[in-house]
N, C-alpha and C. Protein backbone atom coordinates (compact mmCIF):
# COMPACT_ATOMS: atom_id res chain seq x y z
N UNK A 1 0.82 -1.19 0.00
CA UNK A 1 0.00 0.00 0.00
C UNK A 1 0.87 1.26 0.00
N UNK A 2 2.12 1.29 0.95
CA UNK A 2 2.83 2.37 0.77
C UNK A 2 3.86 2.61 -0.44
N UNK A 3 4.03 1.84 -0.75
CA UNK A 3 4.37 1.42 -2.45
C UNK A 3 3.60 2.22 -3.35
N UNK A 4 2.37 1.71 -3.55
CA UNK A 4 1.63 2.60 -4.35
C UNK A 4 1.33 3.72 -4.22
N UNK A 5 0.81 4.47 -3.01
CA UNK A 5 0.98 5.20 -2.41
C UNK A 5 2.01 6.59 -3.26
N UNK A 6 3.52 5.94 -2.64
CA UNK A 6 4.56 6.12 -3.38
C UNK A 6 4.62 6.81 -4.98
N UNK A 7 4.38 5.79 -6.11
CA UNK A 7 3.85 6.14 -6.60
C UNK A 7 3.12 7.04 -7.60
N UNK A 8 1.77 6.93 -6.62
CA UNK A 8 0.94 7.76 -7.01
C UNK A 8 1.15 9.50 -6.52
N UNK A 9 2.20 9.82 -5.65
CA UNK A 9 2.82 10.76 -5.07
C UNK A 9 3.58 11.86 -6.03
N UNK A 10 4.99 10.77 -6.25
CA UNK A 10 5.58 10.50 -7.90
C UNK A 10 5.05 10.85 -8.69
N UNK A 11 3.88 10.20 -9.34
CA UNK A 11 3.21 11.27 -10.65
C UNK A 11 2.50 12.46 -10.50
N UNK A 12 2.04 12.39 -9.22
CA UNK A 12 1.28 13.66 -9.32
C UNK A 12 2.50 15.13 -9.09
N UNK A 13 3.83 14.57 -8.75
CA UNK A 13 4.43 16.03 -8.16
C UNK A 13 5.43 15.68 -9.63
N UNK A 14 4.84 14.86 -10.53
CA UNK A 14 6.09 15.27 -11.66
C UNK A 14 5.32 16.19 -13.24
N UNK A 15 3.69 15.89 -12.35
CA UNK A 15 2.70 16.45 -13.49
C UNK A 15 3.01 17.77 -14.08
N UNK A 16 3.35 19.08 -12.97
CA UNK A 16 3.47 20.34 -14.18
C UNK A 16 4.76 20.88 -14.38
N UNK A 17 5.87 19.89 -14.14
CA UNK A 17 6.71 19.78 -15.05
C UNK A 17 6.89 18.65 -16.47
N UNK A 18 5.76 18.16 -16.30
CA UNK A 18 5.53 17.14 -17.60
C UNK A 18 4.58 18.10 -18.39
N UNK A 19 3.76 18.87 -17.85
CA UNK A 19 2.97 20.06 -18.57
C UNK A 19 3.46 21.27 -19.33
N UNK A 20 4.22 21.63 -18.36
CA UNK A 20 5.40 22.79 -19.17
C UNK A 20 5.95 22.54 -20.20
N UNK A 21 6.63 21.08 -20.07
CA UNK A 21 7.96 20.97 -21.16
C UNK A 21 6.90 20.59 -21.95
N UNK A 22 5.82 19.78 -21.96
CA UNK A 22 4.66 19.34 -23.36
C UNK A 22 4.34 20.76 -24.09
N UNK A 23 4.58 21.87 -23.85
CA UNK A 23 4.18 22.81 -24.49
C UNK A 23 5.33 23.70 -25.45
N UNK A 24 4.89 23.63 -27.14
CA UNK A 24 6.00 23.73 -27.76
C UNK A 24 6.43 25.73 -27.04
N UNK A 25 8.17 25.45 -26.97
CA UNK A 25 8.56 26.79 -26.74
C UNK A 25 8.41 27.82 -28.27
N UNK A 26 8.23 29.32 -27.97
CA UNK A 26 8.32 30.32 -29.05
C UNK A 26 8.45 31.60 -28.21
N UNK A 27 9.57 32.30 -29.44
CA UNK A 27 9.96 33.52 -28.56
C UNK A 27 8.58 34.34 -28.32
N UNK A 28 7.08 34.30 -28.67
CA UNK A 28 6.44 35.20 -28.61
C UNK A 28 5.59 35.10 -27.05
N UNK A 29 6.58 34.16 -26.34
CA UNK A 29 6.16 33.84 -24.97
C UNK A 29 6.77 34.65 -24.58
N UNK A 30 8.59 34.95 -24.59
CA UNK A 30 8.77 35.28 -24.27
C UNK A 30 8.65 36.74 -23.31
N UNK A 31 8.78 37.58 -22.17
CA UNK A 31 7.90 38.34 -22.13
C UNK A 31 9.07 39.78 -22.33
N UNK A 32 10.00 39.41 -22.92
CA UNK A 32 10.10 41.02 -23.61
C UNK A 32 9.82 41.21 -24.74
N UNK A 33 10.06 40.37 -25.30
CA UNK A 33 9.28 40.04 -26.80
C UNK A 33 7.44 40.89 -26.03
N UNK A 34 6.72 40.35 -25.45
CA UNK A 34 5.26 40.83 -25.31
C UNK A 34 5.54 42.15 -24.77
N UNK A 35 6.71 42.87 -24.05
CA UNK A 35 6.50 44.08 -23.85
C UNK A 35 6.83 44.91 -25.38
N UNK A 36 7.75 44.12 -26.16
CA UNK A 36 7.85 45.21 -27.07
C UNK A 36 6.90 45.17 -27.97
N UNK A 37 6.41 43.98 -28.01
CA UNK A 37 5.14 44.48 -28.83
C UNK A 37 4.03 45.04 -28.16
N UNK A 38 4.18 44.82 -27.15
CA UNK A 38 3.16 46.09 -26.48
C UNK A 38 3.24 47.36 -26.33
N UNK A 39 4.50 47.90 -26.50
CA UNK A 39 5.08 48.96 -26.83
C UNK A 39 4.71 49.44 -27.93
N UNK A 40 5.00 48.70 -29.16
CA UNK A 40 4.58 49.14 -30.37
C UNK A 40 3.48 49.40 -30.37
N UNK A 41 1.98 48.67 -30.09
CA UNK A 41 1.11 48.65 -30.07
C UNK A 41 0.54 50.21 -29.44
N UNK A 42 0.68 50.16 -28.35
CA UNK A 42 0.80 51.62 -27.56
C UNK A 42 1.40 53.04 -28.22
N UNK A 43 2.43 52.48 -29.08
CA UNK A 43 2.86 53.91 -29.74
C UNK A 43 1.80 54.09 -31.09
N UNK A 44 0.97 52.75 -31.61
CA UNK A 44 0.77 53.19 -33.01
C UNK A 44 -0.49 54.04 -32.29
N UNK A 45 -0.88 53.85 -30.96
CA UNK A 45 -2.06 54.06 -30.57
C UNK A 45 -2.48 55.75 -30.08
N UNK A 46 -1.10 56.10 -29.38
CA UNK A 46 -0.74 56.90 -28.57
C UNK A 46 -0.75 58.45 -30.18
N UNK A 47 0.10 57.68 -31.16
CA UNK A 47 -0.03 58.24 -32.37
C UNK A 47 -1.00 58.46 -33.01
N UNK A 48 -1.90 57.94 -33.31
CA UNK A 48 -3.07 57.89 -33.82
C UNK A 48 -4.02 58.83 -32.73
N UNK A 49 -3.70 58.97 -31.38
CA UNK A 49 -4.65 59.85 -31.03
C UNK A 49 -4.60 61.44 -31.16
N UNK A 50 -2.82 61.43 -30.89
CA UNK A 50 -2.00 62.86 -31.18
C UNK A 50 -2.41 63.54 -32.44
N UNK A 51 -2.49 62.70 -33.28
CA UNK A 51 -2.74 63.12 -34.66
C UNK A 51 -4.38 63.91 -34.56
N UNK A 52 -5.17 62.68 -33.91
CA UNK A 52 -6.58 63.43 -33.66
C UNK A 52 -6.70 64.01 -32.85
N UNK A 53 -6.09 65.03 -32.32
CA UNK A 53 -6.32 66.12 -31.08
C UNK A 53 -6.64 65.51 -29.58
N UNK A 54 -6.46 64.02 -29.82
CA UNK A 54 -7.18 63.66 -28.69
C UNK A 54 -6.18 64.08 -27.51
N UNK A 55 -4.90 63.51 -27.63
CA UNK A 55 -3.85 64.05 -26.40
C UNK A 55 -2.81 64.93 -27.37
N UNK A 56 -2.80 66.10 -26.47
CA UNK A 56 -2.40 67.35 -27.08
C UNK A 56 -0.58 67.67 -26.70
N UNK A 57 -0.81 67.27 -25.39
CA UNK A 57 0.79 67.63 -24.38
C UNK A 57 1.14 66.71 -24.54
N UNK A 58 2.91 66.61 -24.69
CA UNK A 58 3.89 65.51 -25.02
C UNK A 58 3.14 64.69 -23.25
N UNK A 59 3.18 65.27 -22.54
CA UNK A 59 3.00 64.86 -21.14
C UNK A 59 2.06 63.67 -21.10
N UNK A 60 0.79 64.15 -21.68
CA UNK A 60 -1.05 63.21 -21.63
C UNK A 60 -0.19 61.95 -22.71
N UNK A 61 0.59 62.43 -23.68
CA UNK A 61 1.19 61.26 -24.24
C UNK A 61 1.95 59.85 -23.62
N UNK A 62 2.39 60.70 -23.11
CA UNK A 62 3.82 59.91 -22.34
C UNK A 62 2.88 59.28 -20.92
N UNK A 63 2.08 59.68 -20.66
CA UNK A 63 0.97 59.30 -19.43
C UNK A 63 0.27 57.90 -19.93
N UNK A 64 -0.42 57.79 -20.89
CA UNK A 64 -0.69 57.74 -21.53
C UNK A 64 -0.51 56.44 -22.25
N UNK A 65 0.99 56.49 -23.06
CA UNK A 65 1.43 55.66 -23.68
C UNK A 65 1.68 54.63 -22.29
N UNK A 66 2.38 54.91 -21.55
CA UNK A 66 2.45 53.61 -19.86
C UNK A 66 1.36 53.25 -19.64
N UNK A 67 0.20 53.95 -19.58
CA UNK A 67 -1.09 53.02 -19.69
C UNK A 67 -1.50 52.44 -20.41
N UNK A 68 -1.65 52.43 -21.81
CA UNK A 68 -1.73 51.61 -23.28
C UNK A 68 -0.61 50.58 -23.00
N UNK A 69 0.68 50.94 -22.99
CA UNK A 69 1.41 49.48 -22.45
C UNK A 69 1.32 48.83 -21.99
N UNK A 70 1.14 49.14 -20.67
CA UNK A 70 0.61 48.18 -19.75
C UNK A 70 -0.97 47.16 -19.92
N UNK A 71 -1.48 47.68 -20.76
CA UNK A 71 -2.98 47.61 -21.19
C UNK A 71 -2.85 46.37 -21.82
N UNK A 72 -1.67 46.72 -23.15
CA UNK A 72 -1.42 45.44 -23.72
C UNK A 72 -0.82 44.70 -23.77
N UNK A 73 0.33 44.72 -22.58
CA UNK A 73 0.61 43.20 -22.34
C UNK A 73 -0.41 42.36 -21.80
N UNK A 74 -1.06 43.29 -20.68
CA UNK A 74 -2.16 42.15 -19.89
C UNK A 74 -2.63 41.65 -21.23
N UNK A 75 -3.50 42.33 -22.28
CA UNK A 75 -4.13 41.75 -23.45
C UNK A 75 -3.35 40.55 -24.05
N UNK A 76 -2.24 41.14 -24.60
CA UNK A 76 -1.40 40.42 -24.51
C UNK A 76 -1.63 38.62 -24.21
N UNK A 77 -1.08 38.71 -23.36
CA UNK A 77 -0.56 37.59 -22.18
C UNK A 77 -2.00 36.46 -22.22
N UNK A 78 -3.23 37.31 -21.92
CA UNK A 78 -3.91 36.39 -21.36
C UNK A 78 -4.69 35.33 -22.68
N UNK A 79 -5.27 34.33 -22.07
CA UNK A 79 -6.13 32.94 -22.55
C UNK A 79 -6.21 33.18 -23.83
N UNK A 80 -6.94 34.23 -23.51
CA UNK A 80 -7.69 34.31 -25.35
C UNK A 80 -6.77 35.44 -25.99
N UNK A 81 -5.71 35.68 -25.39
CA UNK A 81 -5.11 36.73 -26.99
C UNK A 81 -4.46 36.10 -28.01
N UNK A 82 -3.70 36.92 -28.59
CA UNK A 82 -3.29 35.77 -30.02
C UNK A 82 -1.78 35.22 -30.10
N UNK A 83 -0.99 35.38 -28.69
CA UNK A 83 -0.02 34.49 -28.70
C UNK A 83 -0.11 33.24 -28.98
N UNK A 84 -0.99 31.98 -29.04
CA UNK A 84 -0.89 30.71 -29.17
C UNK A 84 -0.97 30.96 -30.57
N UNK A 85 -1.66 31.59 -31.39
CA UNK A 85 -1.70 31.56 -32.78
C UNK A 85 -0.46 31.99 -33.31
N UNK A 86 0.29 33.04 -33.20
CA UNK A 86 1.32 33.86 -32.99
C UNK A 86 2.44 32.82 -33.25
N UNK A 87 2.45 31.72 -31.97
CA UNK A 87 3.78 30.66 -31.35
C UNK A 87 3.47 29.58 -32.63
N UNK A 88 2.21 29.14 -32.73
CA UNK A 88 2.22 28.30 -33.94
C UNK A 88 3.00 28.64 -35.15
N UNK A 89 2.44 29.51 -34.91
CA UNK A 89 3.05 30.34 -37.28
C UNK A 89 4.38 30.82 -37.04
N UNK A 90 5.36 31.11 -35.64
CA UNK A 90 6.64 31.42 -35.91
C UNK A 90 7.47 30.47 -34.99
N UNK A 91 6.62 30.00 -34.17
CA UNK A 91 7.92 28.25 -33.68
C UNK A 91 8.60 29.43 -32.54
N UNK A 92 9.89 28.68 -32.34
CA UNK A 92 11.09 28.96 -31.40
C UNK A 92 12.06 29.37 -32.18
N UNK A 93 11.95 30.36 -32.40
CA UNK A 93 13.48 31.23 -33.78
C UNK A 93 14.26 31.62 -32.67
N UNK A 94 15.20 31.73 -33.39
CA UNK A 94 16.61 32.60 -32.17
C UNK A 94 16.92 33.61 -33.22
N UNK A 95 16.59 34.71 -32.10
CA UNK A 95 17.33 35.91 -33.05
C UNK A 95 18.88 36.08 -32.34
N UNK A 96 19.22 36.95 -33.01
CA UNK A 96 20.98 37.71 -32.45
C UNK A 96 20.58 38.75 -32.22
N UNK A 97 20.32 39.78 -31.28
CA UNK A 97 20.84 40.86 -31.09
C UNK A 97 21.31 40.92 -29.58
N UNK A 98 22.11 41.92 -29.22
CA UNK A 98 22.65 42.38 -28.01
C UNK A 98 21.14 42.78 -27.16
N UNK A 99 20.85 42.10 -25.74
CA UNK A 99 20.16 42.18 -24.87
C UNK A 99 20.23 44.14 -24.26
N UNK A 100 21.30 44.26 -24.52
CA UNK A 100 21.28 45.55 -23.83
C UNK A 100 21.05 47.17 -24.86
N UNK A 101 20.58 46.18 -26.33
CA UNK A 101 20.54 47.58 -27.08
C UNK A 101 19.07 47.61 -27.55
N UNK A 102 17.94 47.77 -26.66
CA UNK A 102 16.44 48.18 -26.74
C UNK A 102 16.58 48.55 -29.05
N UNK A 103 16.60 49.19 -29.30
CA UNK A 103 16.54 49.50 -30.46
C UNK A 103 16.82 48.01 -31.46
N UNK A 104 17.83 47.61 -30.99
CA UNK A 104 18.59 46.30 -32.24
C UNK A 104 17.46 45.41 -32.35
N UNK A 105 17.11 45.01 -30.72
CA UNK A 105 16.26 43.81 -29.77
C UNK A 105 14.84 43.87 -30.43
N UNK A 106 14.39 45.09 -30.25
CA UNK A 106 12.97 45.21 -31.39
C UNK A 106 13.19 45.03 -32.58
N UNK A 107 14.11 45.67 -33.30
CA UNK A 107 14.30 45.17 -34.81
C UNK A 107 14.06 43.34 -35.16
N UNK A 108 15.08 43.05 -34.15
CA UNK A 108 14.96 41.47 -34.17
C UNK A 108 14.00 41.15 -33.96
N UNK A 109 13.44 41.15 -32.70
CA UNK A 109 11.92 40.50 -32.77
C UNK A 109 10.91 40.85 -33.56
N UNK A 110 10.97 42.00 -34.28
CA UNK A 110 9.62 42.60 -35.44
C UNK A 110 9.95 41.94 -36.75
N UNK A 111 11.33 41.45 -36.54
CA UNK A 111 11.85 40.75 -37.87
C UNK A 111 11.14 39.13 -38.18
N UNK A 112 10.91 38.32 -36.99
CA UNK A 112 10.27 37.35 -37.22
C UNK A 112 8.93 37.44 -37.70
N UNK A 113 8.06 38.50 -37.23
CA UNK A 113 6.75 38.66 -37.60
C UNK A 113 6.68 38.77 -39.14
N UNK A 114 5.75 37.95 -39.94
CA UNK A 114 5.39 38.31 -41.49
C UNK A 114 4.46 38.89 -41.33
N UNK A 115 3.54 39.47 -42.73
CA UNK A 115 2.97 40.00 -43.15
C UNK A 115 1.30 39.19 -42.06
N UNK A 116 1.42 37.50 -42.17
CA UNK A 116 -0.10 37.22 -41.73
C UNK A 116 -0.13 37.12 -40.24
N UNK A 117 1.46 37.50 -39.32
CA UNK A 117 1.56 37.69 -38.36
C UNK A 117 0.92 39.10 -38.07
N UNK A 118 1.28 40.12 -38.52
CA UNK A 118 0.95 41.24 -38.66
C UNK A 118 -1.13 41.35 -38.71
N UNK A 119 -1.14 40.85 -39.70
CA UNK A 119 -2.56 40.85 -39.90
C UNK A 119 -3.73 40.16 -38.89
N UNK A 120 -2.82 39.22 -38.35
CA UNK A 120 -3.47 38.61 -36.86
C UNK A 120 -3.14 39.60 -35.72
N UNK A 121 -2.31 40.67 -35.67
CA UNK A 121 -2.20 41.23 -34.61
C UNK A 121 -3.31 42.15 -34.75
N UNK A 122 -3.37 43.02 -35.75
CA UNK A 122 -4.17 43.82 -36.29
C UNK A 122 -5.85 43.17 -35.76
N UNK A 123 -5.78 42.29 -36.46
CA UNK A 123 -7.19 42.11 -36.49
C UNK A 123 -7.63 41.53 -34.58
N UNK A 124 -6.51 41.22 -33.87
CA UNK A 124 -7.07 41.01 -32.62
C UNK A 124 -6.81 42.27 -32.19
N UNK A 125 -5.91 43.15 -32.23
CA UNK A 125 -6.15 44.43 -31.64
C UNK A 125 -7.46 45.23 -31.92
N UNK A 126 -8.23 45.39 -33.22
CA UNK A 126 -9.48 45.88 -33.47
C UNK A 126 -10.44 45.12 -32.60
N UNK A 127 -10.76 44.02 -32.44
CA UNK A 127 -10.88 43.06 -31.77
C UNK A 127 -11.54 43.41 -29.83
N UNK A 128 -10.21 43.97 -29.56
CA UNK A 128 -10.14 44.11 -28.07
C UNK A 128 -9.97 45.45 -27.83
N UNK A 129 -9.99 46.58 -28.89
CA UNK A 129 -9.95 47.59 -28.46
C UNK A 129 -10.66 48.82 -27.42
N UNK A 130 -12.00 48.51 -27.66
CA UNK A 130 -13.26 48.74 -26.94
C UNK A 130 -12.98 48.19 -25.76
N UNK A 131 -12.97 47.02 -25.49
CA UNK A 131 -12.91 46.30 -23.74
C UNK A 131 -11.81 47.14 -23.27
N UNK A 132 -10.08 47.30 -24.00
CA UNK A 132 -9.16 47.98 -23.43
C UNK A 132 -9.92 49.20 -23.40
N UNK A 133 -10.10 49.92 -23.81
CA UNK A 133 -10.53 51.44 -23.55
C UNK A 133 -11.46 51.39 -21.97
N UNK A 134 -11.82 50.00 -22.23
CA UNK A 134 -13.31 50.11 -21.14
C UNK A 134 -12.19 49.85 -20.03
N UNK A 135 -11.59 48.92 -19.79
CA UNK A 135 -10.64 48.50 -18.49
C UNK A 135 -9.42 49.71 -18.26
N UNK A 136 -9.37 50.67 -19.72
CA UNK A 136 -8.53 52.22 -19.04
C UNK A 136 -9.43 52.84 -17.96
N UNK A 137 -10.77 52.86 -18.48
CA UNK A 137 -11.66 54.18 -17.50
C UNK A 137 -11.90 53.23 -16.96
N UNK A 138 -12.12 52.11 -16.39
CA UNK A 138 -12.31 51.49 -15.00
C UNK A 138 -11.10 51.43 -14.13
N UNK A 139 -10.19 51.55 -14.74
CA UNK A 139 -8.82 51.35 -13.95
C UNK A 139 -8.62 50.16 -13.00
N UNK A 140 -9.61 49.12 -13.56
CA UNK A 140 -9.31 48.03 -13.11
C UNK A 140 -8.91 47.31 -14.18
N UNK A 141 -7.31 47.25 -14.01
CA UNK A 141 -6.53 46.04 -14.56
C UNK A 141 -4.55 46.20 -14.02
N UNK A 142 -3.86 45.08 -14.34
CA UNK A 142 -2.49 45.50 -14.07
C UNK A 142 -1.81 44.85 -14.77
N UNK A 143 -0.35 44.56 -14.46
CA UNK A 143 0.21 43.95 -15.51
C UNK A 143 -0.07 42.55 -15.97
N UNK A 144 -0.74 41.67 -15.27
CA UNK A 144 -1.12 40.45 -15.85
C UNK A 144 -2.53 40.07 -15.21
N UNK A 145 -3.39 39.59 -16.49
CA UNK A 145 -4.80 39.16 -16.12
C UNK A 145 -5.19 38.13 -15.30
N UNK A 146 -5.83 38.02 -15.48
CA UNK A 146 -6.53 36.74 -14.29
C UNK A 146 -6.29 35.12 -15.36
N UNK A 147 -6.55 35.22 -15.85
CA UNK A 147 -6.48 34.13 -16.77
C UNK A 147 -5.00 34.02 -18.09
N UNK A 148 -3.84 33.89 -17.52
CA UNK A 148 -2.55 33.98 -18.33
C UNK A 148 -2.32 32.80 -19.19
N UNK A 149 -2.08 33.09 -20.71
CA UNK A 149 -1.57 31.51 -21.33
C UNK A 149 -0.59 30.89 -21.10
N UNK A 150 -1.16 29.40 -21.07
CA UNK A 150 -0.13 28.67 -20.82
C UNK A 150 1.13 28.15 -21.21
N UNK A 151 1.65 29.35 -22.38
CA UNK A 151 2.28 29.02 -22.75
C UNK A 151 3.41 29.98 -22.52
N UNK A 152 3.13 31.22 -21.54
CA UNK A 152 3.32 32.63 -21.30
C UNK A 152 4.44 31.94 -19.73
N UNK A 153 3.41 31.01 -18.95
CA UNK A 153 3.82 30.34 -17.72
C UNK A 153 4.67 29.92 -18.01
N UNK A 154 4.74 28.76 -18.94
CA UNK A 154 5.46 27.84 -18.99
C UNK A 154 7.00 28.45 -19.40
N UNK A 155 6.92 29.73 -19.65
CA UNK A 155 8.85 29.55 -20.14
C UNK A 155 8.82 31.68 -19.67
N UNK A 156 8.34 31.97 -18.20
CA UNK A 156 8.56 32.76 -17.75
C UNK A 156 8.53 32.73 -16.30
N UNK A 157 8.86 33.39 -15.15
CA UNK A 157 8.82 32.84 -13.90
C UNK A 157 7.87 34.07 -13.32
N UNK A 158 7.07 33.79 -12.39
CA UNK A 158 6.06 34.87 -12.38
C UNK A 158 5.93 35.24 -10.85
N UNK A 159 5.81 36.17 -10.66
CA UNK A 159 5.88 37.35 -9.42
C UNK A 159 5.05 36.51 -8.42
């Protein structure tokens, strides 16, 4: 009995490390990879409002743009955004650039994205734009949602 026991102990404490590694790796887990594209995301956004009078002072911008960032990684990150689709269509690439040069590091990672990568971001950002706007003026949200993919877990270590 303590045998089995045994065991049954054994599999259960080897389960979500048999879960993790079952899940194929891709840099779009990674989570600077999701800040810089949340970055981007935030600037095309932050831009697009400047242009329409909406925020006038470099300041409401720059305010602004940290909240749109932050907005979309949570989007980002969680269950239903379009990282699992994302990790399918570009795998585990290794880029080269130097970790410490913000400028190179985005080049590289915007470099894996194609054209129908692009068009999936697009079309989930139209997508979720409304709810983000709605969770800015509620000011209920932070950097990661309630519901994170599992594929976000599996190859990041979390607070």
């Amino acid at each position: 009995m303590r045998f089995l026991f045994s065991i049954c102990l054994a599999a259960l404490l080897s389960m979500p490390a048999f879960a993790a590694d079952a899940l194929p790796r891709s840099i779009v887990y990674e989570d600077r990879f999701i800040w810089t594209l949340a970055s981007r995301l935030s600037d095309d956004l932050v831009e697009f409002q400047k242009r329409h009078g909406i925020l006038k002072t470099v300041q409401e911008q720059g305010e602004m743009g940290m909240q749109y960032e932050i907005l979309f990684h949570n989007y980002l990150a969680r269950c239903d955004g379009p990282l699992p689709e994302l990790a399918k269509r570009i795998g585990d690439v290794k880029i080269s650039a130097p970790e410490n040069d913000p400028e190179r590091l985005s080049a590289a990672y915007f470099s894996v994205l194609d054209q129908t990568s692009w068009n999936t971001i697009n079309q989930w950002r139209s997508a979720i734009l409304l709810s983000l706007m709605d969770s800015l003026a509620s000011g209920k949200y932070s950097y990661f949602p309630e519901c994170i993919t599992p594929g976000f877990l599996a190859q990041n270590d979390m607070p």
